[in-house]
PDBML (XML) file of the C-alpha atoms, coordinates in Angstrom:
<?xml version="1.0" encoding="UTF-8" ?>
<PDBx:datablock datablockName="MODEL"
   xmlns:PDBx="http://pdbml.pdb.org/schema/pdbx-v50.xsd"
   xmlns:xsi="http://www.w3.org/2001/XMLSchema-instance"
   xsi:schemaLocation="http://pdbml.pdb.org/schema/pdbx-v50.xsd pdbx-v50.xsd">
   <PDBx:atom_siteCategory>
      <PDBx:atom_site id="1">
         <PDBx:B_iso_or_equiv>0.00</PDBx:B_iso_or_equiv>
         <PDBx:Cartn_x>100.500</PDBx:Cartn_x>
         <PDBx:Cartn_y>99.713</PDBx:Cartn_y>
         <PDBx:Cartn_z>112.874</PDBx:Cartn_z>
         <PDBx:auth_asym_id>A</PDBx:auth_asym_id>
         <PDBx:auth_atom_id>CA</PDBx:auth_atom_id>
         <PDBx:auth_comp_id>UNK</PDBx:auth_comp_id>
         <PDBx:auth_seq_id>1</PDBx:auth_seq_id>
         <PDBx:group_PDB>ATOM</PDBx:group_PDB>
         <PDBx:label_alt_id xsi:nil="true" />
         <PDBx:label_asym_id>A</PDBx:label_asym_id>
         <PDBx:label_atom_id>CA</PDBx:label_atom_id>
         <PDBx:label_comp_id>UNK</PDBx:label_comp_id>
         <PDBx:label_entity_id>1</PDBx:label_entity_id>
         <PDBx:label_seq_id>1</PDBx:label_seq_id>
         <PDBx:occupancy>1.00</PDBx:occupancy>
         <PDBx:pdbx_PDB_model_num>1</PDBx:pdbx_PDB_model_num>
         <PDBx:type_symbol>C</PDBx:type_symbol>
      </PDBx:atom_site>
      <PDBx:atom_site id="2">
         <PDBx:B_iso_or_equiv>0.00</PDBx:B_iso_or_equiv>
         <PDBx:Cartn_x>99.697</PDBx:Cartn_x>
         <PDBx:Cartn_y>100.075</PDBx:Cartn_y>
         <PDBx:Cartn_z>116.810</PDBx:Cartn_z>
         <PDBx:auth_asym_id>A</PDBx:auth_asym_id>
         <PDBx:auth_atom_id>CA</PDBx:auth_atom_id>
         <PDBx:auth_comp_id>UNK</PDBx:auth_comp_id>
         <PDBx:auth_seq_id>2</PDBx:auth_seq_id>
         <PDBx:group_PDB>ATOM</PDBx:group_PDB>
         <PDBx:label_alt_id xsi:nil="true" />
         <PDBx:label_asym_id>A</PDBx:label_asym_id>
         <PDBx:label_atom_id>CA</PDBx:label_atom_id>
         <PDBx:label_comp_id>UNK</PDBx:label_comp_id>
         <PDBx:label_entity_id>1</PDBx:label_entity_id>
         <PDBx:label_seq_id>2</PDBx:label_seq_id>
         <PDBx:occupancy>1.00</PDBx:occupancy>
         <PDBx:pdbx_PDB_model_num>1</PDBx:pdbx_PDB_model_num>
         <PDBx:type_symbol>C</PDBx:type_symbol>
      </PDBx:atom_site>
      <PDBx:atom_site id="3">
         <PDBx:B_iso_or_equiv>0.00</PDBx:B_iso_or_equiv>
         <PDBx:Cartn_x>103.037</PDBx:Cartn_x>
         <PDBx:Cartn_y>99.343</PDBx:Cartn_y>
         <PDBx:Cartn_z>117.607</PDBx:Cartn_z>
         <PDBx:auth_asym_id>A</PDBx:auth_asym_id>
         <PDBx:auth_atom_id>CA</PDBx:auth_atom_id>
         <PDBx:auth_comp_id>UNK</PDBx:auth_comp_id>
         <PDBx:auth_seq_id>3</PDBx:auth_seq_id>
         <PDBx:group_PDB>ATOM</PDBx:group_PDB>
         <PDBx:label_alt_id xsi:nil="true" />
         <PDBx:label_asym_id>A</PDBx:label_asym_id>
         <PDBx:label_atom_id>CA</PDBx:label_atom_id>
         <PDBx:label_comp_id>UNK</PDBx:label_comp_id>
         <PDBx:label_entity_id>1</PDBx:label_entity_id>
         <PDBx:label_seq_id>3</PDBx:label_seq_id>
         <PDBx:occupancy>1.00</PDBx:occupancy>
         <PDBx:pdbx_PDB_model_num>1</PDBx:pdbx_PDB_model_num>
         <PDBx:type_symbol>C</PDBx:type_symbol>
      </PDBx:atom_site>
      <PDBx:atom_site id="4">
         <PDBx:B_iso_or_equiv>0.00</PDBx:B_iso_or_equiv>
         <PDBx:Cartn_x>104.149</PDBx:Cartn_x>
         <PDBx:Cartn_y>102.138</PDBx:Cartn_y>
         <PDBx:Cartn_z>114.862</PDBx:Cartn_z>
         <PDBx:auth_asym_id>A</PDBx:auth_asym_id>
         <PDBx:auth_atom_id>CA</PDBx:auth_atom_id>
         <PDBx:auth_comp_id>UNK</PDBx:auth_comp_id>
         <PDBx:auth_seq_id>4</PDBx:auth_seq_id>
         <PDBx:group_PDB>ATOM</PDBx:group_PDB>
         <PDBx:label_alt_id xsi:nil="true" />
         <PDBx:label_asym_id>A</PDBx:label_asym_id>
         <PDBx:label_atom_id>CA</PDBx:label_atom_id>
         <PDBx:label_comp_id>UNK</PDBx:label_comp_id>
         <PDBx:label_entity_id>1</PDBx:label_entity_id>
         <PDBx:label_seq_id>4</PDBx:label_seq_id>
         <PDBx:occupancy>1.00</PDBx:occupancy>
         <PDBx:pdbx_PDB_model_num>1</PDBx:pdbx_PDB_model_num>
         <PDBx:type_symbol>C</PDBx:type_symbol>
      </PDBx:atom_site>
      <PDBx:atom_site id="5">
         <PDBx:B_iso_or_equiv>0.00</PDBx:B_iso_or_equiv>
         <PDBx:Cartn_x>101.561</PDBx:Cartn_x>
         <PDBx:Cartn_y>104.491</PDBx:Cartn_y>
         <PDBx:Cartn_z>116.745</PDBx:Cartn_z>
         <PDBx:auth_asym_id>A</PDBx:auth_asym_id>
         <PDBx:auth_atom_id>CA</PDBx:auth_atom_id>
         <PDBx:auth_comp_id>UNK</PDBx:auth_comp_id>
         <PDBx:auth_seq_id>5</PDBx:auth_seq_id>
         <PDBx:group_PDB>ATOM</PDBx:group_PDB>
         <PDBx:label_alt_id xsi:nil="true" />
         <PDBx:label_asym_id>A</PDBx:label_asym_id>
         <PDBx:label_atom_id>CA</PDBx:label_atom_id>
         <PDBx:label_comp_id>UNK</PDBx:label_comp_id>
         <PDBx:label_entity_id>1</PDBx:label_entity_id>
         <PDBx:label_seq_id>5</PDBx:label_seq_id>
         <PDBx:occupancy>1.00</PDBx:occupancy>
         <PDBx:pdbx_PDB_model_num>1</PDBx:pdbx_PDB_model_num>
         <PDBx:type_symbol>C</PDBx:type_symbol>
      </PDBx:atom_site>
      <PDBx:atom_site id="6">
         <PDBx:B_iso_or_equiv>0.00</PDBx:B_iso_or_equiv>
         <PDBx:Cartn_x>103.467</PDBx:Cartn_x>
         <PDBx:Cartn_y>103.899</PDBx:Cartn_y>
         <PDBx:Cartn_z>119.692</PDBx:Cartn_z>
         <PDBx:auth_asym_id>A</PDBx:auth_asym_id>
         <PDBx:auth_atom_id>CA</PDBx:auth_atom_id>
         <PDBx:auth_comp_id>UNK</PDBx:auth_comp_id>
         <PDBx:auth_seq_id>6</PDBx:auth_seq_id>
         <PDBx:group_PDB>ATOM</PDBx:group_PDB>
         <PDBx:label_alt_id xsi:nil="true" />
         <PDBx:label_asym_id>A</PDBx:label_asym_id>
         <PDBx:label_atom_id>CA</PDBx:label_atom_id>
         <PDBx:label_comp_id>UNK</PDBx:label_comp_id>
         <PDBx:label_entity_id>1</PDBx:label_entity_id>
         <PDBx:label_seq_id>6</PDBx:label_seq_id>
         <PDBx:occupancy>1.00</PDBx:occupancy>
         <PDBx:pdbx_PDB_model_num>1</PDBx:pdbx_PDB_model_num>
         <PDBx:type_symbol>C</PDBx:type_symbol>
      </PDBx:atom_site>
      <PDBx:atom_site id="7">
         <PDBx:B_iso_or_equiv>0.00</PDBx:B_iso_or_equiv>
         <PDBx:Cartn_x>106.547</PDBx:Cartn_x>
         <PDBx:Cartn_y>105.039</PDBx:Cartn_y>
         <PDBx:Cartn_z>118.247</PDBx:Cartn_z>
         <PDBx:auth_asym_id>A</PDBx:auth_asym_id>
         <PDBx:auth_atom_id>CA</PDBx:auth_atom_id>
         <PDBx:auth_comp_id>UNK</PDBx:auth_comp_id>
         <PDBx:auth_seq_id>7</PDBx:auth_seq_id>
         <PDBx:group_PDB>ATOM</PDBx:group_PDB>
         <PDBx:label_alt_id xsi:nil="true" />
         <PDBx:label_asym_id>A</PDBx:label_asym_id>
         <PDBx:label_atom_id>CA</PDBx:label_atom_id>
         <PDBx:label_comp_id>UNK</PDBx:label_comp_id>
         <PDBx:label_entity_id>1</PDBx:label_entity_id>
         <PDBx:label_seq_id>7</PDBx:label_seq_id>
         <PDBx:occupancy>1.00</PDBx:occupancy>
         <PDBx:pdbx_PDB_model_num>1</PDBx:pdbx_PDB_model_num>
         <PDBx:type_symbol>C</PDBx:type_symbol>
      </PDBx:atom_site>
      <PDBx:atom_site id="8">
         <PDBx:B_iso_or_equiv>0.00</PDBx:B_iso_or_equiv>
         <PDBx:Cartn_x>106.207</PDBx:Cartn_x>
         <PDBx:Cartn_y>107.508</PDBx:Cartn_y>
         <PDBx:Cartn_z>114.656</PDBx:Cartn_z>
         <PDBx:auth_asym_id>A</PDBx:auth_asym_id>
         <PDBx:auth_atom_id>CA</PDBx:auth_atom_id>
         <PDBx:auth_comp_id>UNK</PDBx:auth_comp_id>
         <PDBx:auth_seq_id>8</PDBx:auth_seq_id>
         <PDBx:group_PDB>ATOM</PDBx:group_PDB>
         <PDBx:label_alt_id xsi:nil="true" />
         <PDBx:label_asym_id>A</PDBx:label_asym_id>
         <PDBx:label_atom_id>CA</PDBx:label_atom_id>
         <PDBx:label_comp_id>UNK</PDBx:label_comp_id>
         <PDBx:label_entity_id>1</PDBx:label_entity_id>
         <PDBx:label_seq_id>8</PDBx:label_seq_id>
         <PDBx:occupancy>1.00</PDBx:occupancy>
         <PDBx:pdbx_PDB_model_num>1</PDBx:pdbx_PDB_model_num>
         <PDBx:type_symbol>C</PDBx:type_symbol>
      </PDBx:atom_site>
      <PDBx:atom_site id="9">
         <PDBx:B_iso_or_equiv>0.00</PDBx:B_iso_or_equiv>
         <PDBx:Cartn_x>103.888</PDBx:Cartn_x>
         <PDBx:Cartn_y>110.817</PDBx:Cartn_y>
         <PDBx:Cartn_z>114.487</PDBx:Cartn_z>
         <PDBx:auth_asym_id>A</PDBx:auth_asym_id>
         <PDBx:auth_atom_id>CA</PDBx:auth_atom_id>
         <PDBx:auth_comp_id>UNK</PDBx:auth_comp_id>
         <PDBx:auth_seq_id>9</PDBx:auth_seq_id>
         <PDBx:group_PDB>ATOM</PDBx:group_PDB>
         <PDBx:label_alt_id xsi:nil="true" />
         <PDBx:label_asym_id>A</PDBx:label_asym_id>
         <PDBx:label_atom_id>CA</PDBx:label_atom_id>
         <PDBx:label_comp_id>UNK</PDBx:label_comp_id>
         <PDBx:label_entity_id>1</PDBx:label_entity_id>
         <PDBx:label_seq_id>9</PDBx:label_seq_id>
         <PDBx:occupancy>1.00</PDBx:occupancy>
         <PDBx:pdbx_PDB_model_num>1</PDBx:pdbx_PDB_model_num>
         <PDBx:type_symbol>C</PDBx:type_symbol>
      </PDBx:atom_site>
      <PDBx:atom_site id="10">
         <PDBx:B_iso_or_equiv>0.00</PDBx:B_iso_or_equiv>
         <PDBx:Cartn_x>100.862</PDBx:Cartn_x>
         <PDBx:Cartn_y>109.624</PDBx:Cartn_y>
         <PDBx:Cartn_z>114.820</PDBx:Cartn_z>
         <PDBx:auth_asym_id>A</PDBx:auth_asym_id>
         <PDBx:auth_atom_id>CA</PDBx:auth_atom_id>
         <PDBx:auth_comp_id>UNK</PDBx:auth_comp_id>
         <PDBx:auth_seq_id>10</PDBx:auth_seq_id>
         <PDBx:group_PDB>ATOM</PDBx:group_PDB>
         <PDBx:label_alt_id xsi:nil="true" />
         <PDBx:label_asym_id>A</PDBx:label_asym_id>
         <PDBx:label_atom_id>CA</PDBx:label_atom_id>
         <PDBx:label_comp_id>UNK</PDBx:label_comp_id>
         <PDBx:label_entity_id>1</PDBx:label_entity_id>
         <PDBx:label_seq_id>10</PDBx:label_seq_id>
         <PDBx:occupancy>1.00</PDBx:occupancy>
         <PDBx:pdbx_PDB_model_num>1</PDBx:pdbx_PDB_model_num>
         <PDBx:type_symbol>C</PDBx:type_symbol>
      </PDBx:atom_site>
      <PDBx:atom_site id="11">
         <PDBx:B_iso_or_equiv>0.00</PDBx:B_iso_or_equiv>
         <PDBx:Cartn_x>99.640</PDBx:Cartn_x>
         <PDBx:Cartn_y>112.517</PDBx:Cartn_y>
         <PDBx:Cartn_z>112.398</PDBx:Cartn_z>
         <PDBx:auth_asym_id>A</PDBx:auth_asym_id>
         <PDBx:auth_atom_id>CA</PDBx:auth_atom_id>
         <PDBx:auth_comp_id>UNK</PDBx:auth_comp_id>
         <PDBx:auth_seq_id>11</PDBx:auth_seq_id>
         <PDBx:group_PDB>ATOM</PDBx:group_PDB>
         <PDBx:label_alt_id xsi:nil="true" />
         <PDBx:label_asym_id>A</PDBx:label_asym_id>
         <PDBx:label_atom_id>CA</PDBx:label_atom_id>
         <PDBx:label_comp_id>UNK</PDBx:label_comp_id>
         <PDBx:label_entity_id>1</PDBx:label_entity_id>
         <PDBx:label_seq_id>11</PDBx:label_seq_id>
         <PDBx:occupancy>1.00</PDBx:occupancy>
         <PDBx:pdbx_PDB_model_num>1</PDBx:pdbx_PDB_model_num>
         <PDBx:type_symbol>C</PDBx:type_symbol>
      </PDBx:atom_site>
      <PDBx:atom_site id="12">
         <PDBx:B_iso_or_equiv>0.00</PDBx:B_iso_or_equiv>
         <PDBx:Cartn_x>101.680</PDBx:Cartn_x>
         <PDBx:Cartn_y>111.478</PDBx:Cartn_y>
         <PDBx:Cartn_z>109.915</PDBx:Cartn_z>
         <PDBx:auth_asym_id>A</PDBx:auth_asym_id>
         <PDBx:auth_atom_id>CA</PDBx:auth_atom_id>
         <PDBx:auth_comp_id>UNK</PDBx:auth_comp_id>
         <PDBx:auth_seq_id>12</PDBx:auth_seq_id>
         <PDBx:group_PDB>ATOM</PDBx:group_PDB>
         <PDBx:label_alt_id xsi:nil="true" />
         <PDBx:label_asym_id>A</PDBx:label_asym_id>
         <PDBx:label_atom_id>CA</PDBx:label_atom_id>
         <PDBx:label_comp_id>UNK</PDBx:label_comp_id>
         <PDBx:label_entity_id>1</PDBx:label_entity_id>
         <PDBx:label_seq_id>12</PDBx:label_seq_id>
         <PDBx:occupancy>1.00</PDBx:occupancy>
         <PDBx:pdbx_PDB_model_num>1</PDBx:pdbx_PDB_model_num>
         <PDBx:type_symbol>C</PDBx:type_symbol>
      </PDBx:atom_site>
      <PDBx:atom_site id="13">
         <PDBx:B_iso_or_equiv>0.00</PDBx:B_iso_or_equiv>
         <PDBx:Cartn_x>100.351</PDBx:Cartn_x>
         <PDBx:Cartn_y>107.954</PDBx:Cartn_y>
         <PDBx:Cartn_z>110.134</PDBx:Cartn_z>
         <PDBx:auth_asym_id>A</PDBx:auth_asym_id>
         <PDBx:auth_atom_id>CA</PDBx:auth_atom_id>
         <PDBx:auth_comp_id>UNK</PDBx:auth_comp_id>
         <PDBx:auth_seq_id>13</PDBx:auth_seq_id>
         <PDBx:group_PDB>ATOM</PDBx:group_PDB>
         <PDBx:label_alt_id xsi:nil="true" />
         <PDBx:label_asym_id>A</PDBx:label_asym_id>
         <PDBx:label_atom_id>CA</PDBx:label_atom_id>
         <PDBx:label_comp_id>UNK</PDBx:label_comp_id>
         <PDBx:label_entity_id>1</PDBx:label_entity_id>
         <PDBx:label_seq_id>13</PDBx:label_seq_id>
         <PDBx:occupancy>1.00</PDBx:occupancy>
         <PDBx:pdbx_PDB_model_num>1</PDBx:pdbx_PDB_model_num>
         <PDBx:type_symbol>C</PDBx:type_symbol>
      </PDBx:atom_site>
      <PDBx:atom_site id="14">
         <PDBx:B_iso_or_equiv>0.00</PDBx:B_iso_or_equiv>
         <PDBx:Cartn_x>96.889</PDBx:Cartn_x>
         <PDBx:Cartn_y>108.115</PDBx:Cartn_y>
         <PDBx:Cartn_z>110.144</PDBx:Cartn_z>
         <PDBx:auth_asym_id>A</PDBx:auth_asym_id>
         <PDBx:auth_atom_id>CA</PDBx:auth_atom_id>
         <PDBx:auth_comp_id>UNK</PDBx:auth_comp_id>
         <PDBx:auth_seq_id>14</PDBx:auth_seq_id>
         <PDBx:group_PDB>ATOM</PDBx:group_PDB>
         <PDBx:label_alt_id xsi:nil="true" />
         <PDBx:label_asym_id>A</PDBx:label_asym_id>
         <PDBx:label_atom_id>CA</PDBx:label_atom_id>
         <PDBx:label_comp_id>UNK</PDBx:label_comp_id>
         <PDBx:label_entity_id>1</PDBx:label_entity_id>
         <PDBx:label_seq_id>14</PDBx:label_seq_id>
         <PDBx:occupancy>1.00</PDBx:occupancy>
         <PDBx:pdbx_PDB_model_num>1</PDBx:pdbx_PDB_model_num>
         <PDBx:type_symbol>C</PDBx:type_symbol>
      </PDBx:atom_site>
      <PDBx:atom_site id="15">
         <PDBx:B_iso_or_equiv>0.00</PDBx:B_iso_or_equiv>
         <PDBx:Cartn_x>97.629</PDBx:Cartn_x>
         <PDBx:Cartn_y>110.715</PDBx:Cartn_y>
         <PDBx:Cartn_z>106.994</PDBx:Cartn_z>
         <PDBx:auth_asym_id>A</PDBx:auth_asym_id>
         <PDBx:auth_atom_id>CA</PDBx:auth_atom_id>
         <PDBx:auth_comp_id>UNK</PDBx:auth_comp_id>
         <PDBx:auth_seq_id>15</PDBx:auth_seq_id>
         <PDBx:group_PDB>ATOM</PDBx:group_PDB>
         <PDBx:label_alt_id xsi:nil="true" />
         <PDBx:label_asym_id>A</PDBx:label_asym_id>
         <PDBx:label_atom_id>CA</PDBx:label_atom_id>
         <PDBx:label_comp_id>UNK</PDBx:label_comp_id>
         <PDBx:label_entity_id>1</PDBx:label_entity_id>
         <PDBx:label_seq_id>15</PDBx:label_seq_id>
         <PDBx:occupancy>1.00</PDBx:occupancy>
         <PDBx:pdbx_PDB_model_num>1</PDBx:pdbx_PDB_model_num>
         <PDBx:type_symbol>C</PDBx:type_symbol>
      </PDBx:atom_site>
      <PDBx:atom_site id="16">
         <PDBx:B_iso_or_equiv>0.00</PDBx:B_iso_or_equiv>
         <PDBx:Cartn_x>99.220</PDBx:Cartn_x>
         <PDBx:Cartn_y>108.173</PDBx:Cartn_y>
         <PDBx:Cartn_z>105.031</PDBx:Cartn_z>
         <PDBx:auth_asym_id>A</PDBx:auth_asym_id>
         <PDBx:auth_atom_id>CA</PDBx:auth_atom_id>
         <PDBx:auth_comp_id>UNK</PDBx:auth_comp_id>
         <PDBx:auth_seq_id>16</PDBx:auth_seq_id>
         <PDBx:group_PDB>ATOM</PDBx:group_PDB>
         <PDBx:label_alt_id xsi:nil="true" />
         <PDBx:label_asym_id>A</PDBx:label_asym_id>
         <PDBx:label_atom_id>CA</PDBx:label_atom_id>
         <PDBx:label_comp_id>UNK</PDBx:label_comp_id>
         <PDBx:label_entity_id>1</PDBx:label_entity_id>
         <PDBx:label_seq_id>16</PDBx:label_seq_id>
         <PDBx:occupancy>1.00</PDBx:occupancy>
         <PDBx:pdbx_PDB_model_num>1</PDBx:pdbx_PDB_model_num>
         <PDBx:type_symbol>C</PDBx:type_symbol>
      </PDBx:atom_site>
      <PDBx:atom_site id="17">
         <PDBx:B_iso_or_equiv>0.00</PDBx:B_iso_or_equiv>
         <PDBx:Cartn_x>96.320</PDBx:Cartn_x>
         <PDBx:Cartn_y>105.383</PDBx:Cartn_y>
         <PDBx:Cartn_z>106.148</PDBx:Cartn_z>
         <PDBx:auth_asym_id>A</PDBx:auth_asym_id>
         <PDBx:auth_atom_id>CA</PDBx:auth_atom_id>
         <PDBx:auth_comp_id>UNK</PDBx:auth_comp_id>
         <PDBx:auth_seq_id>17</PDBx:auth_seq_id>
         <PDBx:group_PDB>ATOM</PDBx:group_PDB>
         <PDBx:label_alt_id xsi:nil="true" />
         <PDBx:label_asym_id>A</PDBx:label_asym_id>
         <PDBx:label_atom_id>CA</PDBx:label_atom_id>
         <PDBx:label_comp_id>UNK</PDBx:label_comp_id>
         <PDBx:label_entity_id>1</PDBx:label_entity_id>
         <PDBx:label_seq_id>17</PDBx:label_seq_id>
         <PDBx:occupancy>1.00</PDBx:occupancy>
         <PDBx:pdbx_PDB_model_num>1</PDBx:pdbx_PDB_model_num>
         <PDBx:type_symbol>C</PDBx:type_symbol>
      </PDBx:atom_site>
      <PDBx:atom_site id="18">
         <PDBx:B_iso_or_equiv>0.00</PDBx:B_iso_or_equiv>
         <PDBx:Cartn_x>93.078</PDBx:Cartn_x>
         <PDBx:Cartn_y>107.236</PDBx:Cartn_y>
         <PDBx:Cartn_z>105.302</PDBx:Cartn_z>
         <PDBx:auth_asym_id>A</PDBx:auth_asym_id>
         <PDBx:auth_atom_id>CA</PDBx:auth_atom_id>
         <PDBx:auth_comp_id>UNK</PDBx:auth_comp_id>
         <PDBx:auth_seq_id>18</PDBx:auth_seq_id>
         <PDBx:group_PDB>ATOM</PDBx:group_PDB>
         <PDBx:label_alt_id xsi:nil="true" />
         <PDBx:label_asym_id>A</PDBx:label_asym_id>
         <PDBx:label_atom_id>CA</PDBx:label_atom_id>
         <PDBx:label_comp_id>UNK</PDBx:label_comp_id>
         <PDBx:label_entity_id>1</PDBx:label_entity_id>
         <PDBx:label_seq_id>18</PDBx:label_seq_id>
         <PDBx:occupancy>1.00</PDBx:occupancy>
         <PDBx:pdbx_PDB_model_num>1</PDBx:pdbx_PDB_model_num>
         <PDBx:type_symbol>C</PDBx:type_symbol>
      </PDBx:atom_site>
      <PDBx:atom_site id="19">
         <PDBx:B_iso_or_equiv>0.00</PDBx:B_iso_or_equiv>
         <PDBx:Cartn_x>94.979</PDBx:Cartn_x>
         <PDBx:Cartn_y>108.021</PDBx:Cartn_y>
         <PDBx:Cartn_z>101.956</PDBx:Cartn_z>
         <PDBx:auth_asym_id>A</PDBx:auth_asym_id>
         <PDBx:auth_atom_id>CA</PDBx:auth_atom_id>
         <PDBx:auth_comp_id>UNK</PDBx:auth_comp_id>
         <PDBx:auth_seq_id>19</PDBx:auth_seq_id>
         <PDBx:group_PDB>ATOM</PDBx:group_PDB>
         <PDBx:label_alt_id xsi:nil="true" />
         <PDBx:label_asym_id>A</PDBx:label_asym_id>
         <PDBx:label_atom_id>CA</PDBx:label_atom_id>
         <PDBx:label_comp_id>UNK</PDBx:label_comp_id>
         <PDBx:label_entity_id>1</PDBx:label_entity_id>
         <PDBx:label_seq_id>19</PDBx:label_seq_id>
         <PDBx:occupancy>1.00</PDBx:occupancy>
         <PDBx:pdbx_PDB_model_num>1</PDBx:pdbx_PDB_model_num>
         <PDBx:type_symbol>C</PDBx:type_symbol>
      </PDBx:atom_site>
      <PDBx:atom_site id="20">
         <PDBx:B_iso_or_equiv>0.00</PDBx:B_iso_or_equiv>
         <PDBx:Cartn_x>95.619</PDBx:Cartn_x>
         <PDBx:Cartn_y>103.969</PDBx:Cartn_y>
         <PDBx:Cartn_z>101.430</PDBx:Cartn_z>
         <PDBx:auth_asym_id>A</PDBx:auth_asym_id>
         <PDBx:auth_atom_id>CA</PDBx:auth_atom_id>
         <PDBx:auth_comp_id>UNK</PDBx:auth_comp_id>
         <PDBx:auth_seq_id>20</PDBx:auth_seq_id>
         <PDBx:group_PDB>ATOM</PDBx:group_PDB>
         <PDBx:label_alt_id xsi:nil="true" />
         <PDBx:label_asym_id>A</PDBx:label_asym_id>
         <PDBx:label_atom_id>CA</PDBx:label_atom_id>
         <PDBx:label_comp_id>UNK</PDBx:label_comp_id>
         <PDBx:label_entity_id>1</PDBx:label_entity_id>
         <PDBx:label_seq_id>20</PDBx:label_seq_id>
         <PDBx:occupancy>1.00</PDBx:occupancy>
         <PDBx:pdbx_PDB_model_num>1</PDBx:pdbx_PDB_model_num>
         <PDBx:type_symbol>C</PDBx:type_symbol>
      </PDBx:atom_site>
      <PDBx:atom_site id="21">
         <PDBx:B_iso_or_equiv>0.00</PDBx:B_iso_or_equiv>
         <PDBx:Cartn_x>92.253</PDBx:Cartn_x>
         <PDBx:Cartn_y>103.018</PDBx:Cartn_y>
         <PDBx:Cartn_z>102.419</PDBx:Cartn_z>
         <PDBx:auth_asym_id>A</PDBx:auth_asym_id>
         <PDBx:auth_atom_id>CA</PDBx:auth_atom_id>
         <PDBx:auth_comp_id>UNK</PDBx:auth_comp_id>
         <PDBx:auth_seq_id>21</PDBx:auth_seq_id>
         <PDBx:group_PDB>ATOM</PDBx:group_PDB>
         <PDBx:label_alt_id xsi:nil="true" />
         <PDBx:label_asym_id>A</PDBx:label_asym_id>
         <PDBx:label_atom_id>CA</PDBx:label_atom_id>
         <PDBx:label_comp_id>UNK</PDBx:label_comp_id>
         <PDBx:label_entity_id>1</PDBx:label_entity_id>
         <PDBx:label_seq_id>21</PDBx:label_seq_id>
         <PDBx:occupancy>1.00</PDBx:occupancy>
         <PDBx:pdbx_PDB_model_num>1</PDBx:pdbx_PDB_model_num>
         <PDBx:type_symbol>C</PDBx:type_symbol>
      </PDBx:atom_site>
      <PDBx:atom_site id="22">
         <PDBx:B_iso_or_equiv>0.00</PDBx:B_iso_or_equiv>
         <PDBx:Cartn_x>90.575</PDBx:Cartn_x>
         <PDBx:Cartn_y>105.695</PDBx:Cartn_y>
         <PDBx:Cartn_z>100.435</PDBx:Cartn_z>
         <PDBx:auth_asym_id>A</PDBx:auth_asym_id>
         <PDBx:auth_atom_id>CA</PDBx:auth_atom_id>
         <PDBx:auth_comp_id>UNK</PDBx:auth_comp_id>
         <PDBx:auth_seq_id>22</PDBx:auth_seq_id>
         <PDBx:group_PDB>ATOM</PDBx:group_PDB>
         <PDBx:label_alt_id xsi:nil="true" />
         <PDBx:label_asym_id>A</PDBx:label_asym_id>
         <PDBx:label_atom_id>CA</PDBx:label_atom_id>
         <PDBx:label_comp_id>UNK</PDBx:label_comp_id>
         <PDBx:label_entity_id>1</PDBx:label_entity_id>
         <PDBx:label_seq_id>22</PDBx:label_seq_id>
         <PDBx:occupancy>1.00</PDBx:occupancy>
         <PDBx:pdbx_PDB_model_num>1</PDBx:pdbx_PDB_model_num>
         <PDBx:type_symbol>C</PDBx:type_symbol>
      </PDBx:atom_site>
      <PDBx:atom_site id="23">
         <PDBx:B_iso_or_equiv>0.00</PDBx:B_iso_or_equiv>
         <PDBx:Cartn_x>92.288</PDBx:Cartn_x>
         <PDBx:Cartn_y>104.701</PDBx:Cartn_y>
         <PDBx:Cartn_z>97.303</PDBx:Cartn_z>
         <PDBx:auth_asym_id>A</PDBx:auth_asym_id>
         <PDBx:auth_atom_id>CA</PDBx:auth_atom_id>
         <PDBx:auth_comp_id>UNK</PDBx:auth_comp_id>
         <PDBx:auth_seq_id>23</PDBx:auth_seq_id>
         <PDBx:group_PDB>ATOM</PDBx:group_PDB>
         <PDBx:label_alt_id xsi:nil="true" />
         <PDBx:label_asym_id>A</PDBx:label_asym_id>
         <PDBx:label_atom_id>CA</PDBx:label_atom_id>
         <PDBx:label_comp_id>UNK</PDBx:label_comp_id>
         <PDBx:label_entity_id>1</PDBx:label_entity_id>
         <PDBx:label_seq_id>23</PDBx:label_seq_id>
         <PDBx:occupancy>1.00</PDBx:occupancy>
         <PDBx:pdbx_PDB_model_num>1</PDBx:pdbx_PDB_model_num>
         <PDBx:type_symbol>C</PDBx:type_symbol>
      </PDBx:atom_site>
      <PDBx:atom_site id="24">
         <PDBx:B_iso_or_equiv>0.00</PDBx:B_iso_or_equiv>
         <PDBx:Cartn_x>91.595</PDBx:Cartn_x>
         <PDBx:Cartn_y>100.842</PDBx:Cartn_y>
         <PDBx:Cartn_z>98.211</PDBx:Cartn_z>
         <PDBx:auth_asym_id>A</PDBx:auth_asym_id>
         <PDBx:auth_atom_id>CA</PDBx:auth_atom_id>
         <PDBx:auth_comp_id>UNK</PDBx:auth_comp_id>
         <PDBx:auth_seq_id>24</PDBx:auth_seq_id>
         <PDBx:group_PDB>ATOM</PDBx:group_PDB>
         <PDBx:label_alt_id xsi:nil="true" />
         <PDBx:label_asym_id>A</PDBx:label_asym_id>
         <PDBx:label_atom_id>CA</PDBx:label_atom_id>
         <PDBx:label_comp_id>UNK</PDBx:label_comp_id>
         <PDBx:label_entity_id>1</PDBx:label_entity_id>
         <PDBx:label_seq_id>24</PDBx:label_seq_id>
         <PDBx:occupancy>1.00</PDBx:occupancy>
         <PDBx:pdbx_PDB_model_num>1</PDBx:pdbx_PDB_model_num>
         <PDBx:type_symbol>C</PDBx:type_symbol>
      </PDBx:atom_site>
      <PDBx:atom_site id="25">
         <PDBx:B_iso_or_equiv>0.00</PDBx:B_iso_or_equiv>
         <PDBx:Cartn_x>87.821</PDBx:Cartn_x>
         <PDBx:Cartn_y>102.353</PDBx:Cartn_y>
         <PDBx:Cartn_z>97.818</PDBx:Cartn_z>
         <PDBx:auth_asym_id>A</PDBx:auth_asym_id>
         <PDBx:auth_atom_id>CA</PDBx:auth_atom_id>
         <PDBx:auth_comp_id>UNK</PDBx:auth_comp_id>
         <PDBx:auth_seq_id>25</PDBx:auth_seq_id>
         <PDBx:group_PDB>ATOM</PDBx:group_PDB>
         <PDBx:label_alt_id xsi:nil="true" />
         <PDBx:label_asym_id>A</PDBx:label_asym_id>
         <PDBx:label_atom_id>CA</PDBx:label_atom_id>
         <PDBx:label_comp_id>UNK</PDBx:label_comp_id>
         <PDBx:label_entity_id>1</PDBx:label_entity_id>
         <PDBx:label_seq_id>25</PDBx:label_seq_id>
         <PDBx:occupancy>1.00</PDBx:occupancy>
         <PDBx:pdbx_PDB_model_num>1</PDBx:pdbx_PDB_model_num>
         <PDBx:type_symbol>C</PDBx:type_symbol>
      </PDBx:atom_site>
   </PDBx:atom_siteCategory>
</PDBx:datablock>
């Protein structure tokens, strides 16, 4: 996921993230 950081919108991927970890929780 670093290395996708490095390379994708960054926005995009922490959007998609905090929604998997917050429906994980």
């Amino acid at each position: 996921l670093g290395r996708l950081a490095d390379g994708w919108l960054r926005t995009r991927l922490l959007a998609i993230c905090i929604s998997f970890w917050s429906v994980s929780t």
